[in-house]
N, C-alpha and C. Protein backbone atom coordinates (compact mmCIF):
# COMPACT_ATOMS: atom_id res chain seq x y z
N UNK A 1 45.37 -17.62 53.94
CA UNK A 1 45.07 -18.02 52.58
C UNK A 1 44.50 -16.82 51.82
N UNK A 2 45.17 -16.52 50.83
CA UNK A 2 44.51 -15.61 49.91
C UNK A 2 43.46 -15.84 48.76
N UNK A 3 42.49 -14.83 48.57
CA UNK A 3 41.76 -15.17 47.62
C UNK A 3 42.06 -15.79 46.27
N UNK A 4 41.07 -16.86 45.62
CA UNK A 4 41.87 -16.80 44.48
C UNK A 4 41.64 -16.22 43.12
N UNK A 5 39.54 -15.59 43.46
CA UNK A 5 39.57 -14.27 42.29
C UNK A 5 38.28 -13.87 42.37
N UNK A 6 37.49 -12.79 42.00
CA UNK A 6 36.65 -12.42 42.47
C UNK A 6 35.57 -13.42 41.67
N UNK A 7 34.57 -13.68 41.57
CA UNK A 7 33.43 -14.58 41.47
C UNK A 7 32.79 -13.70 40.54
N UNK A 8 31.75 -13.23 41.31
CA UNK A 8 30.82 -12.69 40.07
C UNK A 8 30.76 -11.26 40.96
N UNK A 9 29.67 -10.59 40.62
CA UNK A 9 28.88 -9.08 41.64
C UNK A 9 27.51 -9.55 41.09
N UNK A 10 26.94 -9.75 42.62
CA UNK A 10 25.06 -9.74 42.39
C UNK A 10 24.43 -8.85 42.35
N UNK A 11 23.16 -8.82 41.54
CA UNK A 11 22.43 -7.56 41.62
C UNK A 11 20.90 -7.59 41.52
N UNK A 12 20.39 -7.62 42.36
CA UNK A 12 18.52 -8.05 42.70
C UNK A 12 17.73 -7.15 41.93
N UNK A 13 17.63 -7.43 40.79
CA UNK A 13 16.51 -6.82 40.26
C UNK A 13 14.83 -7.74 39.76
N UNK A 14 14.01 -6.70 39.60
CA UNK A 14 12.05 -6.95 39.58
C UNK A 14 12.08 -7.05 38.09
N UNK A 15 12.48 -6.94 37.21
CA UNK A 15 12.54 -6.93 35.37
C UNK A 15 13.58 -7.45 34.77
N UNK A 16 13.71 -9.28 34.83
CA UNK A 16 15.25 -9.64 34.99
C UNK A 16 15.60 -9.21 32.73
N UNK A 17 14.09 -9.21 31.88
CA UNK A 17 14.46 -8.93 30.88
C UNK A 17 14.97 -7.96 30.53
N UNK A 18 14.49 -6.75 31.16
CA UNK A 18 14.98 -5.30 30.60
C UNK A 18 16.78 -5.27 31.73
N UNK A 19 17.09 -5.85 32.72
CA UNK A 19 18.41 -5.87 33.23
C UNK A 19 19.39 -6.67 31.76
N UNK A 20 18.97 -7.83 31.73
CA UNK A 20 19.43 -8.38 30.92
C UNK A 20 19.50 -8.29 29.52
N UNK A 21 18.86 -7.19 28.61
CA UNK A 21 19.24 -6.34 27.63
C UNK A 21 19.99 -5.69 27.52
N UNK A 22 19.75 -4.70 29.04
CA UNK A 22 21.12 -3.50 29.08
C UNK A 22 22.21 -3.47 29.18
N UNK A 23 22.32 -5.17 29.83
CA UNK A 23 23.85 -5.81 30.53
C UNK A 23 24.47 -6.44 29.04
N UNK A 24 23.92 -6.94 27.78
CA UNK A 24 23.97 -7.80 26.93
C UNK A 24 24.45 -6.19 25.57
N UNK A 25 23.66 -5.30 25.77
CA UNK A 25 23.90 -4.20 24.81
C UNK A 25 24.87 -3.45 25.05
N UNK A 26 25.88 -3.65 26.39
CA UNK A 26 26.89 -3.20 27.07
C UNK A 26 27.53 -3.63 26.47
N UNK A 27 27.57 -5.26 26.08
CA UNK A 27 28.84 -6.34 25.35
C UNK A 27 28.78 -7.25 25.98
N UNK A 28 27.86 -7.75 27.60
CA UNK A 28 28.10 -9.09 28.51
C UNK A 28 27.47 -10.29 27.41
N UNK A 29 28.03 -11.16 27.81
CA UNK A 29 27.18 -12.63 27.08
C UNK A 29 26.39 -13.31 28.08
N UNK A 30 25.33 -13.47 27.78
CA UNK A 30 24.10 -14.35 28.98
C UNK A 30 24.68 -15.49 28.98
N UNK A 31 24.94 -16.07 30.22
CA UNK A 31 25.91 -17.45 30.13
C UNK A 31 25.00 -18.50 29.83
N UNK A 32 23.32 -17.97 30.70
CA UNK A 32 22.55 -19.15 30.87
C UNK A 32 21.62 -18.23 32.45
N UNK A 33 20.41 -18.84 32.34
CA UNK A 33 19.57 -18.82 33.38
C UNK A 33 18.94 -20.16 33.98
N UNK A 34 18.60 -19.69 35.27
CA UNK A 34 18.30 -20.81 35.97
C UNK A 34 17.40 -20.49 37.01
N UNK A 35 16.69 -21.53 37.78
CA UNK A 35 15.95 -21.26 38.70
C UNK A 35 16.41 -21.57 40.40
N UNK A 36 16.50 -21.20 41.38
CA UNK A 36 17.28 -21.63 42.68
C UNK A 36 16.40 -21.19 43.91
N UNK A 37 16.46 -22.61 44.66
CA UNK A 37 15.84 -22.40 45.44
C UNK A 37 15.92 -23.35 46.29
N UNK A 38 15.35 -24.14 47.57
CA UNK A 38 15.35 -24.99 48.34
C UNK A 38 16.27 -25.05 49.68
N UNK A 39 16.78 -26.01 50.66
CA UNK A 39 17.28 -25.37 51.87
C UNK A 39 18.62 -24.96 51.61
N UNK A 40 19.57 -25.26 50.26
CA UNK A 40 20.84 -25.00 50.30
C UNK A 40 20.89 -23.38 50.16
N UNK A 41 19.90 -22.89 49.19
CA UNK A 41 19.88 -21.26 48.70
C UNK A 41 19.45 -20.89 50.30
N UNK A 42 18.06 -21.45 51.36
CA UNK A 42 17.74 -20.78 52.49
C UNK A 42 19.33 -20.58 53.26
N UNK A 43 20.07 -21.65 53.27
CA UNK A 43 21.14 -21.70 53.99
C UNK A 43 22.03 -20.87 53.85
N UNK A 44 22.42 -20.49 52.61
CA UNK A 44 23.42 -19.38 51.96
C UNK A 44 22.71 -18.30 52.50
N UNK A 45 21.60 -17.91 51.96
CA UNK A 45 21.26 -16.59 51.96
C UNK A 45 20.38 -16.09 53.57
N UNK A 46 20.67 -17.08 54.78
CA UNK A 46 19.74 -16.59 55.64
C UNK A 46 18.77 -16.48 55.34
N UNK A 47 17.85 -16.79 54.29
CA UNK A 47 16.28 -16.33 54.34
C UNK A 47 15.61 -17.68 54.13
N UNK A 48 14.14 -18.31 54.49
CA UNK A 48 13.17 -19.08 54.00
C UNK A 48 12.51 -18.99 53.33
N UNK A 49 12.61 -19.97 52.45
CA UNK A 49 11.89 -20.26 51.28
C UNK A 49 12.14 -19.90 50.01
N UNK A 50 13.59 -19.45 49.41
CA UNK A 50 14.15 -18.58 48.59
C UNK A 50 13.77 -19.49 47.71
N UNK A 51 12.63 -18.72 46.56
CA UNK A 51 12.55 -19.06 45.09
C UNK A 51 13.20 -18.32 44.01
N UNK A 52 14.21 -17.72 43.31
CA UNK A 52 14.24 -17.13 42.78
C UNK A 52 15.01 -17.46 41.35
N UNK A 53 14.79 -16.79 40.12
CA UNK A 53 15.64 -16.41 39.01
C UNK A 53 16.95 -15.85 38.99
N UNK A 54 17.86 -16.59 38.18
CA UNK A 54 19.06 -15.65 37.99
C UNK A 54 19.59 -15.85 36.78
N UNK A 55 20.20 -14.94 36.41
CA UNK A 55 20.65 -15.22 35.17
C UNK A 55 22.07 -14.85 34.89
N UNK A 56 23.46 -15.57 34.43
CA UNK A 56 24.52 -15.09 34.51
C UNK A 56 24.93 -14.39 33.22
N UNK A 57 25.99 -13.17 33.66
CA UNK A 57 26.48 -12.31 32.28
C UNK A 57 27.69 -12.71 32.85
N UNK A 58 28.47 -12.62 31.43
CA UNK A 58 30.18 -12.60 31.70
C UNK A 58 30.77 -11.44 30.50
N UNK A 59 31.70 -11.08 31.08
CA UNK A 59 32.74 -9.87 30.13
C UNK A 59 32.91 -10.87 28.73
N UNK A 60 33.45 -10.15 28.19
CA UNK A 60 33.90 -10.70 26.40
C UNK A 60 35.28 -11.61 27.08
N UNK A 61 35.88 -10.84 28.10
CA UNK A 61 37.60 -11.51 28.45
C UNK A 61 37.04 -12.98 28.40
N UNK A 62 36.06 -12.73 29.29
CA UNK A 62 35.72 -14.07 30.60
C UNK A 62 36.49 -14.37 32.08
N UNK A 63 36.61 -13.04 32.19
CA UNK A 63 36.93 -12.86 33.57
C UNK A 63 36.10 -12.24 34.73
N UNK A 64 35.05 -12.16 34.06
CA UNK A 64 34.22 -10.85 35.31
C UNK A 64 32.74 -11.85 34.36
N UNK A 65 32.09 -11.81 35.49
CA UNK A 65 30.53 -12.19 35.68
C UNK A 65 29.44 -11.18 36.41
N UNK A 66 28.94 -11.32 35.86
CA UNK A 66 27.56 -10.13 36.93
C UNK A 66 26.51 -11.40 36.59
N UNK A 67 25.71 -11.60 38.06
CA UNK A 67 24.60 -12.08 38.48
C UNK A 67 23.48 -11.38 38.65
N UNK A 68 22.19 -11.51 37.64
CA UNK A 68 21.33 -11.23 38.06
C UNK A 68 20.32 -11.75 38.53
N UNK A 69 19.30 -11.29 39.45
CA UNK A 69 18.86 -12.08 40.67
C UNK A 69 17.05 -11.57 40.74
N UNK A 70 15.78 -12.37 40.24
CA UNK A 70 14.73 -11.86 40.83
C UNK A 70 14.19 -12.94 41.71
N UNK A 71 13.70 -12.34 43.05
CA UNK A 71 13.59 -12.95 43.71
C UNK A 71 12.05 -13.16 43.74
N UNK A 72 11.32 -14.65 43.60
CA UNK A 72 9.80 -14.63 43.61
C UNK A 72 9.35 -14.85 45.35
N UNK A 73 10.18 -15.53 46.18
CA UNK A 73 9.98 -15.30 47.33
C UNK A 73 11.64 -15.91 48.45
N UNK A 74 11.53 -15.17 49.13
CA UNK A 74 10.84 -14.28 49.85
C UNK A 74 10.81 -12.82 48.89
N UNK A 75 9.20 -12.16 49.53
CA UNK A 75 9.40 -10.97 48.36
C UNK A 75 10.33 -10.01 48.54
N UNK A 76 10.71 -9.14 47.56
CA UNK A 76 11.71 -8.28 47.27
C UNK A 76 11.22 -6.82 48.52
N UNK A 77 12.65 -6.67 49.28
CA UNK A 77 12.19 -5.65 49.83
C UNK A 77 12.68 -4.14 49.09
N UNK A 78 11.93 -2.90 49.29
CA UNK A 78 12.72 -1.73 48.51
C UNK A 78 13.42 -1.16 49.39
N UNK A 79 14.04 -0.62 48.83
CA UNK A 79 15.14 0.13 50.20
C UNK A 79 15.03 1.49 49.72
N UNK A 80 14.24 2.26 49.03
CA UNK A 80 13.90 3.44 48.92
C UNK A 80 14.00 3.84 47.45
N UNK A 81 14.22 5.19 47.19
CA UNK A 81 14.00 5.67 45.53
C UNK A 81 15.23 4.98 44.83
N UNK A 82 14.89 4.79 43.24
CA UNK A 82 15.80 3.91 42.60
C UNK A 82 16.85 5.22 42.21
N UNK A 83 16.90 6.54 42.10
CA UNK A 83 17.58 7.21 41.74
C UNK A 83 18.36 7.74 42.77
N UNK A 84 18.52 7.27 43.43
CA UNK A 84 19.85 7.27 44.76
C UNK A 84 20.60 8.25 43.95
N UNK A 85 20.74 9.16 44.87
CA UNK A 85 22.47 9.66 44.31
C UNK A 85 23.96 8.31 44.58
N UNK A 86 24.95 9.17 43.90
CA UNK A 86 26.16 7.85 44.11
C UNK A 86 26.79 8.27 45.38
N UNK A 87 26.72 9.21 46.21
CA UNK A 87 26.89 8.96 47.56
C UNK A 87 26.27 7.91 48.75
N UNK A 88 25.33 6.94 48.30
CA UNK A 88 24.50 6.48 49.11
C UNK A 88 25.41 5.18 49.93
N UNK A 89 25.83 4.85 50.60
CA UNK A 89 26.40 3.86 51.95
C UNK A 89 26.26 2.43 50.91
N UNK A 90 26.86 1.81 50.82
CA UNK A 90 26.43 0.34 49.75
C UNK A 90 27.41 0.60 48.62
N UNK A 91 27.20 -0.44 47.61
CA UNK A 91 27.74 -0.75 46.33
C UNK A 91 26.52 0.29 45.69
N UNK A 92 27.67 1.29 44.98
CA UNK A 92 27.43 2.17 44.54
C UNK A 92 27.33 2.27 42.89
N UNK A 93 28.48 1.07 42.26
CA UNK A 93 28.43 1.14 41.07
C UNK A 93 28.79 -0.08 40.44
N UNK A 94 29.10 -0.13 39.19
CA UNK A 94 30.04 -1.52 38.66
C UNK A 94 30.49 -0.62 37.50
N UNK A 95 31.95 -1.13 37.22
CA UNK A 95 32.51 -0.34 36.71
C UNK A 95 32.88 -1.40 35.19
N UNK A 96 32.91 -0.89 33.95
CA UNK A 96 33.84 -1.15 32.29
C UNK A 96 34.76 -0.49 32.08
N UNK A 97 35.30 -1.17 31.62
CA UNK A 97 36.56 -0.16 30.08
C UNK A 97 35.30 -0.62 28.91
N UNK A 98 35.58 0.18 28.14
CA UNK A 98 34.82 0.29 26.76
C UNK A 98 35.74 0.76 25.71
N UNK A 99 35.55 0.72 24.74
CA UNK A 99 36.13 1.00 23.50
C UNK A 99 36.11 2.41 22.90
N UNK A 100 34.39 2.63 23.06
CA UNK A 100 34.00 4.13 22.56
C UNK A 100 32.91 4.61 23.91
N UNK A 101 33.55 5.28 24.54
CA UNK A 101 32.35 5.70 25.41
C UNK A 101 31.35 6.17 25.22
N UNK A 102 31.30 7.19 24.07
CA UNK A 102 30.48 8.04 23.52
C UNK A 102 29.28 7.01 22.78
N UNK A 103 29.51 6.37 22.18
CA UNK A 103 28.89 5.03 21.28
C UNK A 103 28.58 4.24 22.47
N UNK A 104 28.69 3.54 23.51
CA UNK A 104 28.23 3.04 24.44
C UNK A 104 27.03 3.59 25.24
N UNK A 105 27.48 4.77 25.75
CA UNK A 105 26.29 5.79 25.96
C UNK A 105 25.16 5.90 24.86
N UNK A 106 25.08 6.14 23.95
CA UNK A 106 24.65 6.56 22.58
C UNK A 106 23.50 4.76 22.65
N UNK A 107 24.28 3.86 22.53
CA UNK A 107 23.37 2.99 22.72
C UNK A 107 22.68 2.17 24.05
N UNK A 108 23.05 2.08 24.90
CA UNK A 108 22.35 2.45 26.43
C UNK A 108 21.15 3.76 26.28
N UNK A 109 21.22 4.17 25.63
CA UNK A 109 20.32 5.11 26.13
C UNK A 109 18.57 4.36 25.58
N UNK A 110 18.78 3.81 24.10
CA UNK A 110 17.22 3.18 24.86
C UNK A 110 16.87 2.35 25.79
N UNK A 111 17.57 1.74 26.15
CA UNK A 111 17.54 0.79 27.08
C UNK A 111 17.45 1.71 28.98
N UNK A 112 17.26 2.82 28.52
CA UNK A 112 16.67 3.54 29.90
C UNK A 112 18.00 4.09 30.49
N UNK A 113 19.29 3.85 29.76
CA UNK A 113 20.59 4.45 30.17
C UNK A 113 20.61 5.84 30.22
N UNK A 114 20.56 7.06 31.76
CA UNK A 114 20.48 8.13 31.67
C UNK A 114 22.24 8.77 32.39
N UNK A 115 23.14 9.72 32.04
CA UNK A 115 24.12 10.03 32.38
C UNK A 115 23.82 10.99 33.73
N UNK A 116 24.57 10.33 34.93
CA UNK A 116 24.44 11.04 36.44
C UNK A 116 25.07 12.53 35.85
N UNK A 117 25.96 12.72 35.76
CA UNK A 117 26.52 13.89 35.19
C UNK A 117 27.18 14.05 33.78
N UNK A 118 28.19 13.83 33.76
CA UNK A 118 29.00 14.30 31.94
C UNK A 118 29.58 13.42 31.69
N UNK A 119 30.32 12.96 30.98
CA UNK A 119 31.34 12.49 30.38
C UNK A 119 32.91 13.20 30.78
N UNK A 120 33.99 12.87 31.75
CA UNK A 120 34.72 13.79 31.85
C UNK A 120 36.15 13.07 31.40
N UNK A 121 36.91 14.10 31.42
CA UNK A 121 38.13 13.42 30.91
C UNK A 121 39.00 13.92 31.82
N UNK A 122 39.88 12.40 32.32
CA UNK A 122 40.57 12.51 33.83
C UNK A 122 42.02 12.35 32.74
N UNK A 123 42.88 13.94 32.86
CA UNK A 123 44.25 13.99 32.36
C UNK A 123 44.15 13.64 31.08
N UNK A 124 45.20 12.94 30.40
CA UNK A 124 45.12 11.92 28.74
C UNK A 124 45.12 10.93 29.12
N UNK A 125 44.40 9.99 29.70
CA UNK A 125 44.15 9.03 29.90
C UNK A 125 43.25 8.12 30.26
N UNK A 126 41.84 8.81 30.47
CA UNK A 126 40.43 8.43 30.37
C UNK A 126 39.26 9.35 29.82
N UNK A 127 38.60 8.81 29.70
CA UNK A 127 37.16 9.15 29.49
C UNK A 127 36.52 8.52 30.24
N UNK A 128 35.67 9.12 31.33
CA UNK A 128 35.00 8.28 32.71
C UNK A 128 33.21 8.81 32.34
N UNK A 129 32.73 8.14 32.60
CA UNK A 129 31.09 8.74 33.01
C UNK A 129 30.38 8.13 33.66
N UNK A 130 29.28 8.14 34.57
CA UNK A 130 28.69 6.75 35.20
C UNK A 130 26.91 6.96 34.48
N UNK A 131 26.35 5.93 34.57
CA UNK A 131 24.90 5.93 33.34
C UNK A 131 24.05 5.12 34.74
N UNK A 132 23.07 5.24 35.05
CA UNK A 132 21.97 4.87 35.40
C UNK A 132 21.06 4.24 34.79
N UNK A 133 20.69 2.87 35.07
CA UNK A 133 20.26 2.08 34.05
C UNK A 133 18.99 1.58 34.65
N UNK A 134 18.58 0.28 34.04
CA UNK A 134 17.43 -0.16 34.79
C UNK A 134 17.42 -0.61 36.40
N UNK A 135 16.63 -0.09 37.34
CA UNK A 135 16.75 -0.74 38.53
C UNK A 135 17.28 0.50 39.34
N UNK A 136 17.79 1.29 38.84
CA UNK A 136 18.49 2.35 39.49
C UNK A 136 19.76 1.97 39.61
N UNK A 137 20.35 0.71 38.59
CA UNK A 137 22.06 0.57 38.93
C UNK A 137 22.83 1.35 38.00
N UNK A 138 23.79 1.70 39.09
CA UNK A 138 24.43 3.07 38.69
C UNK A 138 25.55 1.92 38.11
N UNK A 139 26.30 1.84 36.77
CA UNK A 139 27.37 1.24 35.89
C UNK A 139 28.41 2.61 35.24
N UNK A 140 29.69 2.40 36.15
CA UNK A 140 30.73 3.01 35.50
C UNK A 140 31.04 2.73 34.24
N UNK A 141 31.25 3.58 32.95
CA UNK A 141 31.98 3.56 32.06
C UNK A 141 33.70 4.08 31.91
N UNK A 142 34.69 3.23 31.54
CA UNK A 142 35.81 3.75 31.25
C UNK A 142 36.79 3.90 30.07
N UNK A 143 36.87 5.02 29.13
CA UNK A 143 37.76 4.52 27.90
C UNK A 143 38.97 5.14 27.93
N UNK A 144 39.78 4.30 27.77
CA UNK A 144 41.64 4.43 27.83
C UNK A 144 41.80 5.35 26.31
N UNK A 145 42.20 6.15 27.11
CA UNK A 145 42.98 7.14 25.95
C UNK A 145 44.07 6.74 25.52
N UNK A 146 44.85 6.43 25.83
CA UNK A 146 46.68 6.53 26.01
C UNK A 146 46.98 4.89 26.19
N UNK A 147 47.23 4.26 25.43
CA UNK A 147 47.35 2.58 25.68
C UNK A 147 48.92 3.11 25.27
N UNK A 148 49.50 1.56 26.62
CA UNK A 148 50.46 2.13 26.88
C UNK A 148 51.76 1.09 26.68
């Protein structure tokens, strides 16, 4: 049996407001928040006693969702500095198309959006950069040059 489409991508962050600005000033729409917890969440997630917040974003399409996730218990463990390089073993990024990359960047940046390296342009046909945002999540940007 094959899949029939990807769901959402979770992402555990300690400041679900400042995630949920940066994800919303990107272009996501907050679907709605909620609270989850009790033996069905212990059951899913292997852990006891899961209290936590989440809050859903979805693309403009409405095909792609990102979950965000603070967890009040069990407490949040760190897994080391938030400025990981993008070589680090794990989900490394989440990736957009955008419209104007330059203007995307440009406004991410109060929102704590810092560029890992440049803005580069792969052939005539993108504009790529990846931005570091709140939490230390690294979010690909992509803008299509050449629509085809």
């Amino acid at each position: 049996m094959a899949i029939q489409r990807m769901d959402n991508v979770g992402i555990v962050v300690e400041d679900m407001d400042a995630a949920i600005a940066y994800f919303v000033e990107l272009g996501m729409e907050l679907e709605g928040t909620a609270e989850v917890g009790g033996p069905v969440a212990d059951r899913c997630t292997g852990l006891d006693g899961v209290r936590c917040d989440i809050a859903m974003l979805r693309t403009p399409d409405g095909h792609s969702r990102l979950e965000l996730c603070t967890y009040r218990s069990p407490a949040v463990i760190g897994t080391g500095p938030r400025d990981r390089p993008h070589n680090v073993l794990g989900t490394h990024r989440v990736m957009f198309a955008v419209d104007d990359i330059e203007d995307t960047v440009a406004r991410l940046r109060p929102h704590g959006a810092e560029l890992l390296g440049e803005i580069a342009r792969f052939e005539d046909s993108y504009l790529l950069c990846y931005v570091r945002g709140p939490e230390g999540i690294i979010v690909g940007l992509a803008e299509q040059l050449r629509r085809g």
